[in-house]
Protein backbone atom coordinates (compact mmCIF):
# COMPACT_ATOMS: atom_id res chain seq x y z
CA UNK A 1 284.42 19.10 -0.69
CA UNK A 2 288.06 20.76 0.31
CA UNK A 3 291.07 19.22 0.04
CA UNK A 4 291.23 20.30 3.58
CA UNK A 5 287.81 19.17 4.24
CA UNK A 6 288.56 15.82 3.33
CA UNK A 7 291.94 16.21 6.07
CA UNK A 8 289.68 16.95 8.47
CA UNK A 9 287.56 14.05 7.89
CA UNK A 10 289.87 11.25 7.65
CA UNK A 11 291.23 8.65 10.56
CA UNK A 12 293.72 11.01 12.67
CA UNK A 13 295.26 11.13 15.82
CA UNK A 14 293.25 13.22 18.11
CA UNK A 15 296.31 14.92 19.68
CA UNK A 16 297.63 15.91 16.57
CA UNK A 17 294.81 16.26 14.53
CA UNK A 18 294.29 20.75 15.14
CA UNK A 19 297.08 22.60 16.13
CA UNK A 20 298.67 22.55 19.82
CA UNK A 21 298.64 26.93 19.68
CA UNK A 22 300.93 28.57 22.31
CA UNK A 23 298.94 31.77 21.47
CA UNK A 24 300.80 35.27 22.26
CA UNK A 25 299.57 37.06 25.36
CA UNK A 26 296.85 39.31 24.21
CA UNK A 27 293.95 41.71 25.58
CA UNK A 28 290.50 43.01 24.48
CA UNK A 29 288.18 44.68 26.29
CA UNK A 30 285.16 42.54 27.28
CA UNK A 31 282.92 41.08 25.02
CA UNK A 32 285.87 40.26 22.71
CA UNK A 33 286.05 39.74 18.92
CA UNK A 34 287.35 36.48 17.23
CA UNK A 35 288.34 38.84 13.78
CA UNK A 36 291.22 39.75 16.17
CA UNK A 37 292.11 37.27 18.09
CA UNK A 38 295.69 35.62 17.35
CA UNK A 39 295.44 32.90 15.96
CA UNK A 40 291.56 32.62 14.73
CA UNK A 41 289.92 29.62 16.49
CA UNK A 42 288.64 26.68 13.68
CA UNK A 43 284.66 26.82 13.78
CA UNK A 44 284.72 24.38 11.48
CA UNK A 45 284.28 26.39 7.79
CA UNK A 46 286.28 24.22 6.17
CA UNK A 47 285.92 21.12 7.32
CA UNK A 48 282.36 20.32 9.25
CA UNK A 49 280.08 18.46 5.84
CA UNK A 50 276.94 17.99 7.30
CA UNK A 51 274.42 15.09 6.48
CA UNK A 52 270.93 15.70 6.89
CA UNK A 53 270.86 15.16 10.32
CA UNK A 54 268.45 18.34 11.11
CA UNK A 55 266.60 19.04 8.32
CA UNK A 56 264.33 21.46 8.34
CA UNK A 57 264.93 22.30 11.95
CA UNK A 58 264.21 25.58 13.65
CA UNK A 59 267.39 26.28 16.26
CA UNK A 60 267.96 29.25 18.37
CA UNK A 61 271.69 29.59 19.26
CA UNK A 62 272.68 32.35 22.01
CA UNK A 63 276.63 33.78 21.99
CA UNK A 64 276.60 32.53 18.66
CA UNK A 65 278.73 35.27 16.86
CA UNK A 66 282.51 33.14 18.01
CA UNK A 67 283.47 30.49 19.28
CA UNK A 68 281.63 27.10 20.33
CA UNK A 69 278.43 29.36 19.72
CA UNK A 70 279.46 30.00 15.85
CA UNK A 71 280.91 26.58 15.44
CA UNK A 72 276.91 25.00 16.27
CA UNK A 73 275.35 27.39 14.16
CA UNK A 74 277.32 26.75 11.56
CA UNK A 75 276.79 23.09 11.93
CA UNK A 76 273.28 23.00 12.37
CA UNK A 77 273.16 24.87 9.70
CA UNK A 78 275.17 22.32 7.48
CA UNK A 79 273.06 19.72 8.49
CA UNK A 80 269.79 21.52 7.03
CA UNK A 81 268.70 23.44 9.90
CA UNK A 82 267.40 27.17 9.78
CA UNK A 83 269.22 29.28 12.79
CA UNK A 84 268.57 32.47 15.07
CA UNK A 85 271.43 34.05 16.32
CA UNK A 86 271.47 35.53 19.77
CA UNK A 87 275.02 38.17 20.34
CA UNK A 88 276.03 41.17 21.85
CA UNK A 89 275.47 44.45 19.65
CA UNK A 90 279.38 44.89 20.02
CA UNK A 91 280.09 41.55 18.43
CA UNK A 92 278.46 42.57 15.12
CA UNK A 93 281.21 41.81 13.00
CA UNK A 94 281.41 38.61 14.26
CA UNK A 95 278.30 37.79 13.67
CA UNK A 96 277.54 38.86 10.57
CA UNK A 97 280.40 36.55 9.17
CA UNK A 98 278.78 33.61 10.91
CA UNK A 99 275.06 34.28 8.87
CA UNK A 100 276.99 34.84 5.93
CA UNK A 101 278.24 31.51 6.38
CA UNK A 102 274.98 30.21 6.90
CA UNK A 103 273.37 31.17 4.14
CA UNK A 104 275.90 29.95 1.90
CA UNK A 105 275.07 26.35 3.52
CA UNK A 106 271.82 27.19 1.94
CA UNK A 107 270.03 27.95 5.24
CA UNK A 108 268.39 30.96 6.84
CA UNK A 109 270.36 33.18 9.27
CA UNK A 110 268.52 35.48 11.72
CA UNK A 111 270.50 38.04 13.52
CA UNK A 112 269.58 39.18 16.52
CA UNK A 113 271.53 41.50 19.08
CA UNK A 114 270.87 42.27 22.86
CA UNK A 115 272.06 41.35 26.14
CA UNK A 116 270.47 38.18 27.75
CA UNK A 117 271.26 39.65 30.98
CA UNK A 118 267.79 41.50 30.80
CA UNK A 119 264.92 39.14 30.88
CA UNK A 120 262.59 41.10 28.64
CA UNK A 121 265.14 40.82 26.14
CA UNK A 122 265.10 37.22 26.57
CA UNK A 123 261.78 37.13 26.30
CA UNK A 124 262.00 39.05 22.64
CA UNK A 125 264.56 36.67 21.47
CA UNK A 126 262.32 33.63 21.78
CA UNK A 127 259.20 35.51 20.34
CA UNK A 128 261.34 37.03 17.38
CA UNK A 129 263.40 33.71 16.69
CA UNK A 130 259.83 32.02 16.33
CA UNK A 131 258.09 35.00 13.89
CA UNK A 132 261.43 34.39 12.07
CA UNK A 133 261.87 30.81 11.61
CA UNK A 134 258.25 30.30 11.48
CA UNK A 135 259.08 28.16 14.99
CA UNK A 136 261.51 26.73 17.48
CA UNK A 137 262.72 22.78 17.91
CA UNK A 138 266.24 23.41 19.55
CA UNK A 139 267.39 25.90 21.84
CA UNK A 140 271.32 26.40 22.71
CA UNK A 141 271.87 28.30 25.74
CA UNK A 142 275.70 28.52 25.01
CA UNK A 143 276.44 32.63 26.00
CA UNK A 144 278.51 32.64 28.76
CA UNK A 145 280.66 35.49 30.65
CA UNK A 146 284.01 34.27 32.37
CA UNK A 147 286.41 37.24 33.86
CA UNK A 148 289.35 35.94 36.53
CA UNK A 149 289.94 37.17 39.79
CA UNK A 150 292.64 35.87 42.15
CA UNK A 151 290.78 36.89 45.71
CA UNK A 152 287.16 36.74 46.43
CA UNK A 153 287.71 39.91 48.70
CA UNK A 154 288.54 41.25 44.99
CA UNK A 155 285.20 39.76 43.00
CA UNK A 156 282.86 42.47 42.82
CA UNK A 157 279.16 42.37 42.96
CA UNK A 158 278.27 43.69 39.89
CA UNK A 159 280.83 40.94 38.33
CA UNK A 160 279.07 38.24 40.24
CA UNK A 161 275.72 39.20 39.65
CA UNK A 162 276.40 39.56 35.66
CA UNK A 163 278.30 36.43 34.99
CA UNK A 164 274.91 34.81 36.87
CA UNK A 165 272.42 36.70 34.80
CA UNK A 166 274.70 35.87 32.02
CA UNK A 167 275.17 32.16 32.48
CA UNK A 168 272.21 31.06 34.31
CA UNK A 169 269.40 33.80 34.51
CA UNK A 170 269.20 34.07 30.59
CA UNK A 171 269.34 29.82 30.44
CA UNK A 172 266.23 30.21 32.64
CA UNK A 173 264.19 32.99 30.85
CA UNK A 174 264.91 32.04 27.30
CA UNK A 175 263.91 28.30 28.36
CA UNK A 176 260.62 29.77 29.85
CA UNK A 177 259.89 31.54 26.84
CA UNK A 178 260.38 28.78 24.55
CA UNK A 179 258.56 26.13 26.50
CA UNK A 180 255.22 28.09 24.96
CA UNK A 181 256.67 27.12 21.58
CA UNK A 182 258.51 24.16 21.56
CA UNK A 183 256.61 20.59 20.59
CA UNK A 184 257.24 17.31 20.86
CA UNK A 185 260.69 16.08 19.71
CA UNK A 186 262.45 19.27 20.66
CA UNK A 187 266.21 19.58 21.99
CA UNK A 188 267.15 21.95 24.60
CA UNK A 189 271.36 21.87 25.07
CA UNK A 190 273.24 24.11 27.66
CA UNK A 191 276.45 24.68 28.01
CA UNK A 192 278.11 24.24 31.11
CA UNK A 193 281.96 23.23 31.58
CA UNK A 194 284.21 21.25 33.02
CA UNK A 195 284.75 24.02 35.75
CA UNK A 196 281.24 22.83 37.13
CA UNK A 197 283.98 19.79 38.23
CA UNK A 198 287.33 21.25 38.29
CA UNK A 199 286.58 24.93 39.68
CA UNK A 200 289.53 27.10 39.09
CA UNK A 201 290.29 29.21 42.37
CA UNK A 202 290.47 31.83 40.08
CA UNK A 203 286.72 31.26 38.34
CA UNK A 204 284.72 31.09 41.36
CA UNK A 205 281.92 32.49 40.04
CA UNK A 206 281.87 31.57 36.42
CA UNK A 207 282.60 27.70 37.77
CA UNK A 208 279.33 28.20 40.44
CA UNK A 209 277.06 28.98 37.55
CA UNK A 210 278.29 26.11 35.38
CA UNK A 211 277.74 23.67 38.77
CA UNK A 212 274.17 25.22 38.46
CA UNK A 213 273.65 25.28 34.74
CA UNK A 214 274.48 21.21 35.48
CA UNK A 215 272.13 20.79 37.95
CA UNK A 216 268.82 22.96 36.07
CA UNK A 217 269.75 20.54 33.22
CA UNK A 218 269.14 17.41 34.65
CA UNK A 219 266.22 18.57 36.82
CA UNK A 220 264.12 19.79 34.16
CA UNK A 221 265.51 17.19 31.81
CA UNK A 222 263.19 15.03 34.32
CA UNK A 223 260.61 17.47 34.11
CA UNK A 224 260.50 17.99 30.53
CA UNK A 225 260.79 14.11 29.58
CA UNK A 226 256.60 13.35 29.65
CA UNK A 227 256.40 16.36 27.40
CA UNK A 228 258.96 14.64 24.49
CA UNK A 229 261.00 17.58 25.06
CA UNK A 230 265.03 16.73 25.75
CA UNK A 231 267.05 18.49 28.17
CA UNK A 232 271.03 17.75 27.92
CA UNK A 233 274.73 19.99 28.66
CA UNK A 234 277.84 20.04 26.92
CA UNK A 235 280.78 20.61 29.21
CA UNK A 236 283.36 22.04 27.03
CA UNK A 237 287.89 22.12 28.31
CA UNK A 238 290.05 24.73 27.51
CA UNK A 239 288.59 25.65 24.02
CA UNK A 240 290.33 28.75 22.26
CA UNK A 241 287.73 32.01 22.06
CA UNK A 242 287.75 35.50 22.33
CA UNK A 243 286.55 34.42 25.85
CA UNK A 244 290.06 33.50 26.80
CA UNK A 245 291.45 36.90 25.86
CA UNK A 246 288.93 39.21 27.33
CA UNK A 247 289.35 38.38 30.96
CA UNK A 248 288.57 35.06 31.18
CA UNK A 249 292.37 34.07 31.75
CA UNK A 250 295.21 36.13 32.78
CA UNK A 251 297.37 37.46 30.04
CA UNK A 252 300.41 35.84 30.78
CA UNK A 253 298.78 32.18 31.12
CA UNK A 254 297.51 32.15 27.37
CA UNK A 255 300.98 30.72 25.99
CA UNK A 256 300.31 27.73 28.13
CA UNK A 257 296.18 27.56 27.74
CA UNK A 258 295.04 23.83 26.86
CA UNK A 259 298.28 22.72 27.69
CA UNK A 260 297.82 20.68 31.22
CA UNK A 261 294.86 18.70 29.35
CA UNK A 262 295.84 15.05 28.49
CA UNK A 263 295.83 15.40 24.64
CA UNK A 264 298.72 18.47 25.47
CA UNK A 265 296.31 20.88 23.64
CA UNK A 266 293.45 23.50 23.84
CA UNK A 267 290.23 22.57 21.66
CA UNK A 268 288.80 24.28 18.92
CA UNK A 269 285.19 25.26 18.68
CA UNK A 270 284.34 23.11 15.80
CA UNK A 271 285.40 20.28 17.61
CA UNK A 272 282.71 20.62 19.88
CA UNK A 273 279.92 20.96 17.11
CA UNK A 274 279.72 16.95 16.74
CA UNK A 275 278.09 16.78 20.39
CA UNK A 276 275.58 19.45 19.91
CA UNK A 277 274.58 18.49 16.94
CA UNK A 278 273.82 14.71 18.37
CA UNK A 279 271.74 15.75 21.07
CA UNK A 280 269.96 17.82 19.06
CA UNK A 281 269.30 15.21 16.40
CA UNK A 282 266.82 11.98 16.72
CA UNK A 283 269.98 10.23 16.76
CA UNK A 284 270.10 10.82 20.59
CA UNK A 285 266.45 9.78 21.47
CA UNK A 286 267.09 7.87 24.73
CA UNK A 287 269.49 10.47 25.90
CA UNK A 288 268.03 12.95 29.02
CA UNK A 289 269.62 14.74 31.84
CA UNK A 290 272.78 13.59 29.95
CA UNK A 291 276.30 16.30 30.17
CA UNK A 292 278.50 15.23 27.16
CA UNK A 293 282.35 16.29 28.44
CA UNK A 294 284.52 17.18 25.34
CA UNK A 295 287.88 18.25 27.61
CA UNK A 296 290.88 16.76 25.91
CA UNK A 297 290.28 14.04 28.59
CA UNK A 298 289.74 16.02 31.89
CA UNK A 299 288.72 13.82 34.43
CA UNK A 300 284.86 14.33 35.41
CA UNK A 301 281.94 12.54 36.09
């Protein structure tokens, strides 16, 4: 282990513990690369040491190229589990950095591109993460599309109907698909956020599917129960990704992003790794329907 492995391990304050960034306004066009974003977020490379917790697990991980996305892969792949990779064919380079990764944890990495906005796609995904990984345990809906827009006489349609497909249509079909496949003891994590409880007037439509994501989760966490399959969210704060920087906050905002929370920082991706990784593992057993908030210490129920 790292010398800065072993930092990241030991007793720290929280607040002080990653970097409080004041990153420099910044643009890229939609979907957004982490190679150039300024500064790189921390998925965890150096510092997440797994422990066996999912060996010989079979996880599908959607927007996993950057950001919280990479960070779980990377972690369930450093606690022994083989992982699919769902991305956008313009986040390649991303990507392929985060199976390289992978495989040097010892682990298989299966790349595959498309857009989960199409549900045959979706479909696809499941079946080829299966024939790849010779099955499916834990599924990660985690892609997500956020763009800002001051006046809802500004939103347009074809915005609001993508961040939907995006956020919650894919969630839906990819979980469809994979109920054929996945047996008893399976996970199923979404990502939703703490705008499903805070919506920004300038998110209305990114924090509307994230209220939804909430509510599918513990519905068919209910529904899924009998079966020994676990349904739980994840509702990240302000966590630094290329998301920020291509549309998802104004420009002139980033210098201050994370800022308002309580610790006085935005989170990193690997720091939301640890709650994935729980509910995914047998660790979390008697946990169903359950959203874990890792916000810097937003306020939420």
């Amino acid at each position: 282990m790292s010398d800065q492995a072993g930092d990241q391990l030991r007793f720290q304050d929280p607040a002080t513990r990653y970097p409080s960034i004041s990153p420099p306004e910044q643009d890229q066009p939609e979907p957004g690369l982490d190679q150039k974003l300024q500064p790189h977020a921390d998925h965890g490379e150096d510092s997440y040491r797994g422990t066996g917790r999912l060996e010989g697990r079979k996880a599908l991980v959607t927007g996993a190229d950057s950001g919280i996305g990479a960070a779980v892969a990377l972690a369930f792949a450093r606690e022994g589990a083989d992982v699919a990779l769902s991305y956008l064919p313009e986040e390649q380079p991303d990507a392929d950095r985060i199976a390289s990764l992978i495989e040097q944890a010892g682990r298989k990495a299966v790349k595959l591109p498309g857009d989960v906005r199409d549900a045959e796609h979706c479909r696809n995904l499941v079946a080829q993460a299966v024939e790849a990984l010779g099955g499916l345990d834990i599924v990660v809906n985690n892609a997500g599309k956020q763009v800002f827009c001051e006046k809802l006489e500004d939103l347009p349609d074809e915005q609001f109907d993508a961040t939907f497909k995006t956020n919650v249509y894919a969630m839906f079909w990819i979980t469809k698909a994979a109920l054929l496949h996945l047996p008893a003891g399976s996970s199923i994590i979404n990502t939703t956020s703490i705008e499903a409880y805070q919506p920004s007037p300038i998110l209305l439509d990114y924090a509307t599917t994230k209220a939804a994501i909430n509510a599918f989760t513990k519905g068919l966490a209910q529904q899924l129960a009998p079966r020994g399959i676990r349904v739980n969210g994840v509702a990240p704060g302000p966590i630094w990704t290329p998301l920020q920087v291509s549309g998802g906050q104004p420009k002139d905002a980033l210098p201050e992003f994370g800022a308002s929370t309580p610790l006085g920082r935005a989170g990193q991706p690997t720091e939301l790794a640890p709650a994935y990784v729980f509910l995914a593992s047998p660790e979390s057993s008697y946990v169903l329907g359950e959203t874990l908030n890792v916000n810097g210490g937003m306020p939420s129920p």
